[in-house]
C-alpha atoms as a PDB file:
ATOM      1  CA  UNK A   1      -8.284 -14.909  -0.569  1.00  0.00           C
ATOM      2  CA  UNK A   2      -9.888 -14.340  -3.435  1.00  0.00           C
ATOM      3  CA  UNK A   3     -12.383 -16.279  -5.532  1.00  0.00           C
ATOM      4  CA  UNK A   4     -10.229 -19.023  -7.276  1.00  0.00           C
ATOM      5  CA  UNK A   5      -9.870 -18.726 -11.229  1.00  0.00           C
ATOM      6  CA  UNK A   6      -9.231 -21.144 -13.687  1.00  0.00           C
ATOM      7  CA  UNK A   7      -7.564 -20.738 -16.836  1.00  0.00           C
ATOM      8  CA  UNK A   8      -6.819 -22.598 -20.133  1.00  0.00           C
ATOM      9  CA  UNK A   9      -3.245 -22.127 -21.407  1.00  0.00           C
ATOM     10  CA  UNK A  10      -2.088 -23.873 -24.874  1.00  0.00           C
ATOM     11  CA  UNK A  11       1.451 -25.530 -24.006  1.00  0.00           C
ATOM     12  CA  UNK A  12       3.430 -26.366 -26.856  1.00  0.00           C
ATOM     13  CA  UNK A  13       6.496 -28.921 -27.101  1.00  0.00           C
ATOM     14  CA  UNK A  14       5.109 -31.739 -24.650  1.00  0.00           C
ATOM     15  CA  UNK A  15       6.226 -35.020 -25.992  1.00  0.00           C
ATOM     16  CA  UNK A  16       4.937 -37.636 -23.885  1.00  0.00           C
ATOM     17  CA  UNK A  17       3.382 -38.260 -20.142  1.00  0.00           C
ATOM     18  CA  UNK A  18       6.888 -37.049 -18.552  1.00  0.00           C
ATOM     19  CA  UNK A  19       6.395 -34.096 -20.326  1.00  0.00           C
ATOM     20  CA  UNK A  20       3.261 -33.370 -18.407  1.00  0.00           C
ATOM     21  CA  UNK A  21       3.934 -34.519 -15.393  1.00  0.00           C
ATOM     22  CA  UNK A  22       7.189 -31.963 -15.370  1.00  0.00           C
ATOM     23  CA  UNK A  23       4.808 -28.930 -16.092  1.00  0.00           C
ATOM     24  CA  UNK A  24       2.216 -30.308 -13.346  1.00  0.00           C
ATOM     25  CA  UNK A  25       4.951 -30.366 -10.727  1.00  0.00           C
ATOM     26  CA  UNK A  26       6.666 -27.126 -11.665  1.00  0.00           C
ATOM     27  CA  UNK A  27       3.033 -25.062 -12.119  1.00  0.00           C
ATOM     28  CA  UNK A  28       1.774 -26.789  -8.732  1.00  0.00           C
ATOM     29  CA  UNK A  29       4.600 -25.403  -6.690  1.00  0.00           C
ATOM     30  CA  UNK A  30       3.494 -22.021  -7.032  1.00  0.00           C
ATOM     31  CA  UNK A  31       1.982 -20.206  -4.221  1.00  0.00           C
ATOM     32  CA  UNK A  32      -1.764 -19.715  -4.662  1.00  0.00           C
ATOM     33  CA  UNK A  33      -2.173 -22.477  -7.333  1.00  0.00           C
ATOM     34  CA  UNK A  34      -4.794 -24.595  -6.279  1.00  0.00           C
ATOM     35  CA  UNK A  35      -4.791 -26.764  -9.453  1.00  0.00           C
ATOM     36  CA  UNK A  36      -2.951 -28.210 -12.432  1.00  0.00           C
ATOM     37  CA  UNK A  37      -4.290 -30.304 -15.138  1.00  0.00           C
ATOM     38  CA  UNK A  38      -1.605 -31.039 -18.229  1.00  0.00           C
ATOM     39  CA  UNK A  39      -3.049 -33.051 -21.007  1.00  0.00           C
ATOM     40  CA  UNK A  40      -0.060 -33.495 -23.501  1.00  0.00           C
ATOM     41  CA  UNK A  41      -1.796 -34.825 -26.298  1.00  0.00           C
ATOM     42  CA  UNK A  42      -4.325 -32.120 -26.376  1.00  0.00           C
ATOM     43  CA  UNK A  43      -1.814 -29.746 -25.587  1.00  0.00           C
ATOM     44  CA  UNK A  44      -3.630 -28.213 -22.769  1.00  0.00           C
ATOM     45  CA  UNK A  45      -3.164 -26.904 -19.112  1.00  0.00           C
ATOM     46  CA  UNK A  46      -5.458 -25.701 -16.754  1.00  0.00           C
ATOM     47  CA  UNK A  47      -4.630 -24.195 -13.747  1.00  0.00           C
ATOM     48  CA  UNK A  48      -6.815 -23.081 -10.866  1.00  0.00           C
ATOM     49  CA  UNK A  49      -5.375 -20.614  -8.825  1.00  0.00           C
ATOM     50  CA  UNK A  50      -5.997 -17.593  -6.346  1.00  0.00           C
ATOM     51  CA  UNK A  51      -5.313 -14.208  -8.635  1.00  0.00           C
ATOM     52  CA  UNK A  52      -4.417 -12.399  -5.787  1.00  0.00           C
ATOM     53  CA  UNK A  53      -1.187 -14.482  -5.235  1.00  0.00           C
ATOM     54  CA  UNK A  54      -0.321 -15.704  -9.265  1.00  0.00           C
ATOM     55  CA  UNK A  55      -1.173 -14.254 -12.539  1.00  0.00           C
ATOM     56  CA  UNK A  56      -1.608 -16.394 -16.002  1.00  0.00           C
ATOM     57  CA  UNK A  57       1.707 -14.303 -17.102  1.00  0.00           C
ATOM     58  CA  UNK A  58       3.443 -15.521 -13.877  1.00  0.00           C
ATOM     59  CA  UNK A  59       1.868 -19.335 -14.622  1.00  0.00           C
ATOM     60  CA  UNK A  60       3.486 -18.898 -18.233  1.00  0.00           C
ATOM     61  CA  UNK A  61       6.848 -17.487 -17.037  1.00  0.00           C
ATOM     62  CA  UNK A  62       7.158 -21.023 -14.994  1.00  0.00           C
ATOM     63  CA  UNK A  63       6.267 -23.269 -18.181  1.00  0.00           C
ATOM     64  CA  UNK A  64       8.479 -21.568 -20.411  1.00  0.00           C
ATOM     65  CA  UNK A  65      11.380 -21.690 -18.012  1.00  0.00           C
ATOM     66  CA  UNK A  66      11.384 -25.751 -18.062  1.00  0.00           C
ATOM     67  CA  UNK A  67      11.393 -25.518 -21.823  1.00  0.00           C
ATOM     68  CA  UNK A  68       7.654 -25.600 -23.003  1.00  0.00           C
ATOM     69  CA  UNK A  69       6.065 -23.341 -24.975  1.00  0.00           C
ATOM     70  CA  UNK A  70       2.791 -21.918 -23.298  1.00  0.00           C
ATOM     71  CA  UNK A  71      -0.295 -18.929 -23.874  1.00  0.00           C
ATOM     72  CA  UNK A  72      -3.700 -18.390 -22.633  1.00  0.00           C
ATOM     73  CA  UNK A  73      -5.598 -20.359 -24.821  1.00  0.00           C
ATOM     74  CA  UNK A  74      -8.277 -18.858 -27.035  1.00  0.00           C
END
């Protein structure tokens, strides 16, 4: 395993607390994430996660495919 990572992503079109809680779920099911942290009214995730087993594109394929908007934020 390797040494966990954590990364920022902006995610764009959360509305409200079910919003974030959809992207949590979704983001958390993937194998090697560790972590998910959605703040909709920031418009933030972070995810912690083993890079040997998910990638940020991978993380941002998953948000974008229930409908949110999402890139490594800045």
């Amino acid at each position: 395993m390797a040494e966990p990572q954590t990364t920022r992503f902006t995610t764009t079109g959360m509305h409200c607390h079910s919003c974030s809680m959809l992207i949590q779920m979704t983001v958390s099911d993937l194998d090697g994430v560790d972590s998910v942290e959605v703040d909709n009214a920031a418009g933030l995730t972070e995810v912690t996660y083993d890079p040997d087993k998910v990638t940020p594109e991978g993380i941002i394929t998953e948000i974008v495919a229930v409908g949110y908007g999402a890139e490594v934020a800045g």
